[in-house]
C-alpha atoms as a PDB file:
ATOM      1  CA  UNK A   1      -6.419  22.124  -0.789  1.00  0.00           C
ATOM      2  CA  UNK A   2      -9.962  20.645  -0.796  1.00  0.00           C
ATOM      3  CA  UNK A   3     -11.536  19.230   2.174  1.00  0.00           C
ATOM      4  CA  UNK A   4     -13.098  16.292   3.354  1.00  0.00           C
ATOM      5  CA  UNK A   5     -16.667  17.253   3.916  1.00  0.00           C
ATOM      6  CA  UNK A   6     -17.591  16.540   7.700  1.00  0.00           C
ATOM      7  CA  UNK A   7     -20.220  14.038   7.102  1.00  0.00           C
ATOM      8  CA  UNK A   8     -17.481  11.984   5.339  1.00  0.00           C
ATOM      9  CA  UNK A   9     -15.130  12.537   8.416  1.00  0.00           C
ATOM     10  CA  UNK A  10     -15.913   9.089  10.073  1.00  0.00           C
ATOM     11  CA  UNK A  11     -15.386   7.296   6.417  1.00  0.00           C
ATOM     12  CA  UNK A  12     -12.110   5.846   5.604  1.00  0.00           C
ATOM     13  CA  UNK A  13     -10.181   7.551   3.053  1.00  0.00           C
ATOM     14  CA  UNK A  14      -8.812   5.962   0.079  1.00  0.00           C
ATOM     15  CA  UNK A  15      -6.085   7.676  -2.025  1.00  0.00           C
ATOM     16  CA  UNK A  16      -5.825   6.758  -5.710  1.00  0.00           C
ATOM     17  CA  UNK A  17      -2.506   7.994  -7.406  1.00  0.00           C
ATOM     18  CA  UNK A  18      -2.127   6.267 -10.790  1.00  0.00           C
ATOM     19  CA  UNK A  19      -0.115   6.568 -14.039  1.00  0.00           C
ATOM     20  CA  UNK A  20      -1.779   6.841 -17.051  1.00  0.00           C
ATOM     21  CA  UNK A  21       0.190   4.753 -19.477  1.00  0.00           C
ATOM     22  CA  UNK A  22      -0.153   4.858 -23.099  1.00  0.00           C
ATOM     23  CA  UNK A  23      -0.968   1.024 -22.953  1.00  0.00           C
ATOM     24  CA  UNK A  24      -3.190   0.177 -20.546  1.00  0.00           C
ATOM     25  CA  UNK A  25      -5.565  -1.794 -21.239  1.00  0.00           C
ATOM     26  CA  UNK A  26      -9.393  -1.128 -21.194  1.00  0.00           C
ATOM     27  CA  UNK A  27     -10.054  -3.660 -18.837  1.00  0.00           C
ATOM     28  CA  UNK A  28      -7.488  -2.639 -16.007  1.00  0.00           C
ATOM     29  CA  UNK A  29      -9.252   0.453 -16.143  1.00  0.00           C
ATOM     30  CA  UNK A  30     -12.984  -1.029 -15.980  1.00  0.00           C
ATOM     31  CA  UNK A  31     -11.372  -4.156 -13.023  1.00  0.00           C
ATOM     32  CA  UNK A  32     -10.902  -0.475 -10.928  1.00  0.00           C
ATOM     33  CA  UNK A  33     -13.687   1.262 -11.819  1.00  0.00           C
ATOM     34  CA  UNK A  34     -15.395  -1.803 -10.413  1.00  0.00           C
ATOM     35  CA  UNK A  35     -13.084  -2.146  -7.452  1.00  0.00           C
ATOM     36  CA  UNK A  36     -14.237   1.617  -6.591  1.00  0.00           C
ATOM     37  CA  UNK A  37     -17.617   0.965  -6.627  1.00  0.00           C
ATOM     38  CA  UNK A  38     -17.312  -1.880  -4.282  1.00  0.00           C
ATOM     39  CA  UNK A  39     -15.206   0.585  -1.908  1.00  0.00           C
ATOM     40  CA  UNK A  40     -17.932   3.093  -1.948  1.00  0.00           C
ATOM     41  CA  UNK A  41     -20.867   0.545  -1.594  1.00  0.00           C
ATOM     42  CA  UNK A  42     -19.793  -2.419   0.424  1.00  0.00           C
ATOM     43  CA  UNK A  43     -16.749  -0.565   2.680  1.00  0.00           C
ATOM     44  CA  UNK A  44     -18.308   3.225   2.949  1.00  0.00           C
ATOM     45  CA  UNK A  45     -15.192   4.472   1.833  1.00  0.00           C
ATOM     46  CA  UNK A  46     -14.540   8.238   0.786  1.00  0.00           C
ATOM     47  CA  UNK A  47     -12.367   7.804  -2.340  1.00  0.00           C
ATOM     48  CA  UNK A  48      -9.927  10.751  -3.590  1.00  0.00           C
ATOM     49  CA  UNK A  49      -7.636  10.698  -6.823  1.00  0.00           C
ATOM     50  CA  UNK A  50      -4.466  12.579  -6.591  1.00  0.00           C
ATOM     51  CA  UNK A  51      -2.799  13.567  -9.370  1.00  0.00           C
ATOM     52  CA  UNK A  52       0.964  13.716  -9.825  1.00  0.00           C
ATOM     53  CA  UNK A  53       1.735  14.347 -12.932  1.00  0.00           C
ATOM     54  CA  UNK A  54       0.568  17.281 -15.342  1.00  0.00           C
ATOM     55  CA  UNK A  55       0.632  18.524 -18.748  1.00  0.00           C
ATOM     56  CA  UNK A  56       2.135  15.418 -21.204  1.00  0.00           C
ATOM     57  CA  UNK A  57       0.837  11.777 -20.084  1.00  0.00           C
ATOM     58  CA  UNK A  58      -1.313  13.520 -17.281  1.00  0.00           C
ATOM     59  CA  UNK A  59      -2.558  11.313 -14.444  1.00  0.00           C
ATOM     60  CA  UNK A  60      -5.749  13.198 -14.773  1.00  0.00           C
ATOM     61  CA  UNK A  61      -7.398  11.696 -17.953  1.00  0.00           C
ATOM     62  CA  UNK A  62      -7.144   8.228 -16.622  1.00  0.00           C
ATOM     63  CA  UNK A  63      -8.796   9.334 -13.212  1.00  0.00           C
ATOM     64  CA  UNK A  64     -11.479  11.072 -15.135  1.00  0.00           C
ATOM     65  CA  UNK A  65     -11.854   7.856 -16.739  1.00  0.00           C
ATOM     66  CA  UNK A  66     -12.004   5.430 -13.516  1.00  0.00           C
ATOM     67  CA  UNK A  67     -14.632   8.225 -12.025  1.00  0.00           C
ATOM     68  CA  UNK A  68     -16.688   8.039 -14.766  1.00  0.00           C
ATOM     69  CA  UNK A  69     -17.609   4.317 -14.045  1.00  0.00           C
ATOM     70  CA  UNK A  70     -18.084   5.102 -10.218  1.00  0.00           C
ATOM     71  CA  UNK A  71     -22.120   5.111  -9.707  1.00  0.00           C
ATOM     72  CA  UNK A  72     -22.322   7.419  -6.689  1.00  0.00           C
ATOM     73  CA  UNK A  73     -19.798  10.103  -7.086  1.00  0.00           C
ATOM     74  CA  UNK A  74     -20.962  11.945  -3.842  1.00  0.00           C
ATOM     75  CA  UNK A  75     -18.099  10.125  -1.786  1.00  0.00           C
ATOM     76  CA  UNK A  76     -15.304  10.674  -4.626  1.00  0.00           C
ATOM     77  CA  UNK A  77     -12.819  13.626  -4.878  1.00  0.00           C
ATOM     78  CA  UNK A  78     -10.373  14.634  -7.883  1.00  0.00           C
ATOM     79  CA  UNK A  79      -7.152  16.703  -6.731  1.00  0.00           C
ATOM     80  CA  UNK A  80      -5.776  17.345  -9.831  1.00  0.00           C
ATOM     81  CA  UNK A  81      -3.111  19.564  -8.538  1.00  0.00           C
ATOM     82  CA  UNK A  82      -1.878  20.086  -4.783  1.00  0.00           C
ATOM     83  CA  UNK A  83       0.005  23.005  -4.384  1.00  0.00           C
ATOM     84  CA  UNK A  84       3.370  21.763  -2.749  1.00  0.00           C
ATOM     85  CA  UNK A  85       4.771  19.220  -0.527  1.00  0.00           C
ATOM     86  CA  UNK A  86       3.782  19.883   2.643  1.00  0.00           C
ATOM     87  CA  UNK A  87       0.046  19.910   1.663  1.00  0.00           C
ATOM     88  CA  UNK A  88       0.769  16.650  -0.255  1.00  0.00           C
ATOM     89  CA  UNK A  89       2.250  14.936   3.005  1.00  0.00           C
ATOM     90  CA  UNK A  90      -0.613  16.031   4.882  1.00  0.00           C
ATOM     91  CA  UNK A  91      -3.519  14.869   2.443  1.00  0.00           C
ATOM     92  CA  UNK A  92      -1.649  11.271   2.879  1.00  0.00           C
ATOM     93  CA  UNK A  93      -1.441  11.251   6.458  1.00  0.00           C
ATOM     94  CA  UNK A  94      -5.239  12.262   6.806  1.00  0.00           C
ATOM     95  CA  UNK A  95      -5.792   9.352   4.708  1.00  0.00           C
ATOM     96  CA  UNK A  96      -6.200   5.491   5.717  1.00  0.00           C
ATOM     97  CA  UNK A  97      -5.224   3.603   2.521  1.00  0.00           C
ATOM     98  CA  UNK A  98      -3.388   4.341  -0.590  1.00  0.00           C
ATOM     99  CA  UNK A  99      -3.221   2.628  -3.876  1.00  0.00           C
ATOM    100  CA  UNK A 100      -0.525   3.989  -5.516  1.00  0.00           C
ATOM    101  CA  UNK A 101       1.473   3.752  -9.275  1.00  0.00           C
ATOM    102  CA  UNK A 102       3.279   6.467  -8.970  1.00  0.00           C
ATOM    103  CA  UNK A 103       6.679   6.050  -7.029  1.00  0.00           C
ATOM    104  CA  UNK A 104       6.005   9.268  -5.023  1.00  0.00           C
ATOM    105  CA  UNK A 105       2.744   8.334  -4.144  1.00  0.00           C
ATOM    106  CA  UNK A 106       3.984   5.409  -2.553  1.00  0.00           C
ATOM    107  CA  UNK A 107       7.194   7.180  -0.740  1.00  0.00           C
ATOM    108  CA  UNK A 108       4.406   9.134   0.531  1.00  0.00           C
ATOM    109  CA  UNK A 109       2.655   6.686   1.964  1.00  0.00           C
ATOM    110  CA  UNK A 110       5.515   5.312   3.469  1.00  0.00           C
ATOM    111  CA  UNK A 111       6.704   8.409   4.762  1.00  0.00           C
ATOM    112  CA  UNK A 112       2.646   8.519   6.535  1.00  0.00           C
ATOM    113  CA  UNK A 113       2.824   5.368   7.833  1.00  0.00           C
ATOM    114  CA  UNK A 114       0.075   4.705   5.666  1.00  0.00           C
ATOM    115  CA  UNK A 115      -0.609   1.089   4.480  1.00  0.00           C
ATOM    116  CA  UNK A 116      -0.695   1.029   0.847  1.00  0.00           C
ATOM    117  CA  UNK A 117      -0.690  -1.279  -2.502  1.00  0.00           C
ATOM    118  CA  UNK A 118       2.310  -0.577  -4.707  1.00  0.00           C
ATOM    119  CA  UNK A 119       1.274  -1.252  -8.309  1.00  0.00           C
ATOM    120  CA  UNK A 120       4.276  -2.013 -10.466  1.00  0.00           C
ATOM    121  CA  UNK A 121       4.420  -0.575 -13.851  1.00  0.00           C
ATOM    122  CA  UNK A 122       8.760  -0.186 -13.639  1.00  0.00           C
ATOM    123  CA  UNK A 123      11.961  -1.333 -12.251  1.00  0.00           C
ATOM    124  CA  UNK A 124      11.501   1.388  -9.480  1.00  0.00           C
ATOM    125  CA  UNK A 125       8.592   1.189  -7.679  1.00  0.00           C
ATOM    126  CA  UNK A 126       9.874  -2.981  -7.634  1.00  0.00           C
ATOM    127  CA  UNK A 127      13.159  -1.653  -6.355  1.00  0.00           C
ATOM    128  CA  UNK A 128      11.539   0.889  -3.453  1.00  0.00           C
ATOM    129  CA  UNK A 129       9.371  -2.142  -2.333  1.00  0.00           C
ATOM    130  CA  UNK A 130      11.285  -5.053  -2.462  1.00  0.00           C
ATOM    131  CA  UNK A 131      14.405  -3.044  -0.877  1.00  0.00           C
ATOM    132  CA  UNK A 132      11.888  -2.177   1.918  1.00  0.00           C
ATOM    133  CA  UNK A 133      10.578  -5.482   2.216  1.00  0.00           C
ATOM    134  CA  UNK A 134       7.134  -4.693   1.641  1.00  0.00           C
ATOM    135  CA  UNK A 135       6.670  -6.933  -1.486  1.00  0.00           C
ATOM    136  CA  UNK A 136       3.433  -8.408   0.171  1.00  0.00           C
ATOM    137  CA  UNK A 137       1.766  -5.508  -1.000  1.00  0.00           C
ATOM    138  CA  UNK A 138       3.236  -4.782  -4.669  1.00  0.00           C
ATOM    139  CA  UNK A 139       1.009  -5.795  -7.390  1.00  0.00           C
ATOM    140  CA  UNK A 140       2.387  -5.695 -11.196  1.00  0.00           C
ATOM    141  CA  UNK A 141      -0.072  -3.478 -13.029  1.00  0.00           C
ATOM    142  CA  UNK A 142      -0.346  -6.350 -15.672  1.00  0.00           C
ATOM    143  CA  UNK A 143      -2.136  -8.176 -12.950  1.00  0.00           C
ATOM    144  CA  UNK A 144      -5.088  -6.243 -11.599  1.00  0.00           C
ATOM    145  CA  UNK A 145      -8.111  -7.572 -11.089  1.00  0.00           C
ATOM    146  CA  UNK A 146     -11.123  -6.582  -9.054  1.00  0.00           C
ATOM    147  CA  UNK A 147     -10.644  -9.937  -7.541  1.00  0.00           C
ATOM    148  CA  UNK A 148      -7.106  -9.226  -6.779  1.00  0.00           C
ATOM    149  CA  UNK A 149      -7.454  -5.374  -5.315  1.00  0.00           C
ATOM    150  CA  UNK A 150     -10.179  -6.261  -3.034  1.00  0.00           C
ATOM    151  CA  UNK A 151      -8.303  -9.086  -1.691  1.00  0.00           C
ATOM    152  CA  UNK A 152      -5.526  -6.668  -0.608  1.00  0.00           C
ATOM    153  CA  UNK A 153      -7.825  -4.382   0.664  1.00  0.00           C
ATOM    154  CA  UNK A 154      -8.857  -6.903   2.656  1.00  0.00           C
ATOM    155  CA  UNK A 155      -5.155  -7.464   3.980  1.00  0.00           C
ATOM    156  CA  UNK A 156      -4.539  -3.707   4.358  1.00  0.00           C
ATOM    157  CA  UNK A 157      -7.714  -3.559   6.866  1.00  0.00           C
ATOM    158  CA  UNK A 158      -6.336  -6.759   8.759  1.00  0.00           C
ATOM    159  CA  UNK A 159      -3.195  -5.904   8.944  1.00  0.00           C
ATOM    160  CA  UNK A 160      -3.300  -1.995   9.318  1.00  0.00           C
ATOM    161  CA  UNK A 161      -1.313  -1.621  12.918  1.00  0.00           C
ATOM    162  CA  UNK A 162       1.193  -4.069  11.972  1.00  0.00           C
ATOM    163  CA  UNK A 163       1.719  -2.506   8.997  1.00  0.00           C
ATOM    164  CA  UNK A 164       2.128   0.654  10.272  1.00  0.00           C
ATOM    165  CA  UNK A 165       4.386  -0.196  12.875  1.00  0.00           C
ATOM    166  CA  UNK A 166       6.523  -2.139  10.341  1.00  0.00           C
ATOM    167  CA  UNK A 167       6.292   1.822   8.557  1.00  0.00           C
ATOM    168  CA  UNK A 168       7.382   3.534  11.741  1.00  0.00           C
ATOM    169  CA  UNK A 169      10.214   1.234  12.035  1.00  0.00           C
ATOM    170  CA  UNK A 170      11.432   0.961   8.682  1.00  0.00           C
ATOM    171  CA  UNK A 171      11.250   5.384   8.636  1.00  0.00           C
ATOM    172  CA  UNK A 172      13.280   5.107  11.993  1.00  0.00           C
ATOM    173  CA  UNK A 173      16.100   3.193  10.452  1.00  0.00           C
ATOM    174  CA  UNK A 174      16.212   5.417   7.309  1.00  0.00           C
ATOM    175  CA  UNK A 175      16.755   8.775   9.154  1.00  0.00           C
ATOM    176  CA  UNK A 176      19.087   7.145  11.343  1.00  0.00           C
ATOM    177  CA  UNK A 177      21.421   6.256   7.987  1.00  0.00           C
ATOM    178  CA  UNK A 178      20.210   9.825   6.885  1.00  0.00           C
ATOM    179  CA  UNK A 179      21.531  10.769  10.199  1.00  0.00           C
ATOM    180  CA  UNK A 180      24.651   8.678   9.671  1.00  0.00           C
ATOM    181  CA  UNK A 181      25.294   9.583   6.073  1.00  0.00           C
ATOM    182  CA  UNK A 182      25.019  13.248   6.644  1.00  0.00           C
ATOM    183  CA  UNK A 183      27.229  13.474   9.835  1.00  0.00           C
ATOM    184  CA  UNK A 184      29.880  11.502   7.534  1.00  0.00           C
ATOM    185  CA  UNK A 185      29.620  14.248   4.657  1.00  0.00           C
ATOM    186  CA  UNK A 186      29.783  16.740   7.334  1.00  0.00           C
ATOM    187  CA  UNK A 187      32.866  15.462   8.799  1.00  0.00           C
ATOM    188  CA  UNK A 188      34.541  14.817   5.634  1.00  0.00           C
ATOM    189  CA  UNK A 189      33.532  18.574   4.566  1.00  0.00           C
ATOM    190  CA  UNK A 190      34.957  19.947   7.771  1.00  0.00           C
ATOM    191  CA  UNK A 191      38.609  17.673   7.079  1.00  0.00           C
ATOM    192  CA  UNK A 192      38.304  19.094   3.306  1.00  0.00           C
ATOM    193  CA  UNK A 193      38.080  22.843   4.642  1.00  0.00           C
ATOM    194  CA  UNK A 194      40.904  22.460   7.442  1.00  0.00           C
END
């Protein structure tokens, strides 16, 4: 797993994980080509692309695309393959913000307490969000602008450590029903066996 050089160390880390759909249009891709520049030039940000999906519809050709309209690539790095979960939680959790597409990327984030921009392409990422109450920070794809994902930026920096805490709470209640669920199965398995 690459590394964060040290003189990027006191940057904060943004985490791009996005879907390359067949459709999308040229101009979502130049509105965040754009809104990378302006994290690089105007916020100091260190900006990494993860990718989550290989071989068919790879997430890599449309990050190779959005890098290729960054002007100073010195504070950008491509991951386009992390080598298993525990390295993936970990690259997250080192990480301040996360735009993400993918629905993993953004159970990551969750799972790091990391605030983060869902943006909608299906049903499920709108599910995940809105079932977590987090739709303040769900944009439909359709809708990007640079206008748009700086504004949330914004809102992310603002609100970081009460959106964290609203994280740590909502991961608290879900492994307490994990808790719950899974003492219920074990019961019900132990009555089964008896």
């Amino acid at each position: 797993l690459p590394t964060v050089a040290a003189s990027n160390s006191k940057k904060d880390s943004v985490i791009f994980s996005l879907r390359n759909l067949a459709n999308l249009p040229d101009k979502i891709i130049k509105e965040l080509g754009t809104f990378c520049n302006w994290l690089l030039e105007k916020n100091n940000c260190h900006l990494e692309f993860i990718d989550f999906q290989q071989g068919a519809e790879s997430d890599s050709e449309l990050h190779q695309k959005i890098i290729s309209q960054i002007s100073n690539k010195k504070r950008v790095e491509h991951f386009p393959h992390i080598n298993s979960t525990k390295d993936l939680l970990a690259h997250f959790s080192k990480a301040k913000f996360i735009f993400g597409m993918r629905m993993h990327s953004v159970i990551c984030a969750m799972k790091a307490d990391k605030p983060f921009i869902a943006i909608s392409y299906s049903r499920k990422i709108d599910s995940l969000i809105k079932d977590s109450r987090l739709e303040d920070y769900l944009i439909p794809y359709k809708h990007l602008s640079q206008a748009l994902l700086k504004k949330s930026f914004i809102i992310l920096r603002e609100k970081e450590s009460s959106i964290k805490t609203k994280l740590q709470q909502l991961n608290k209640k879900n492994l307490e029903k994990h808790l719950m669920v899974e003492k219920k199965l074990k019961d019900f398995l132990s009555a089964q066996a008896s």
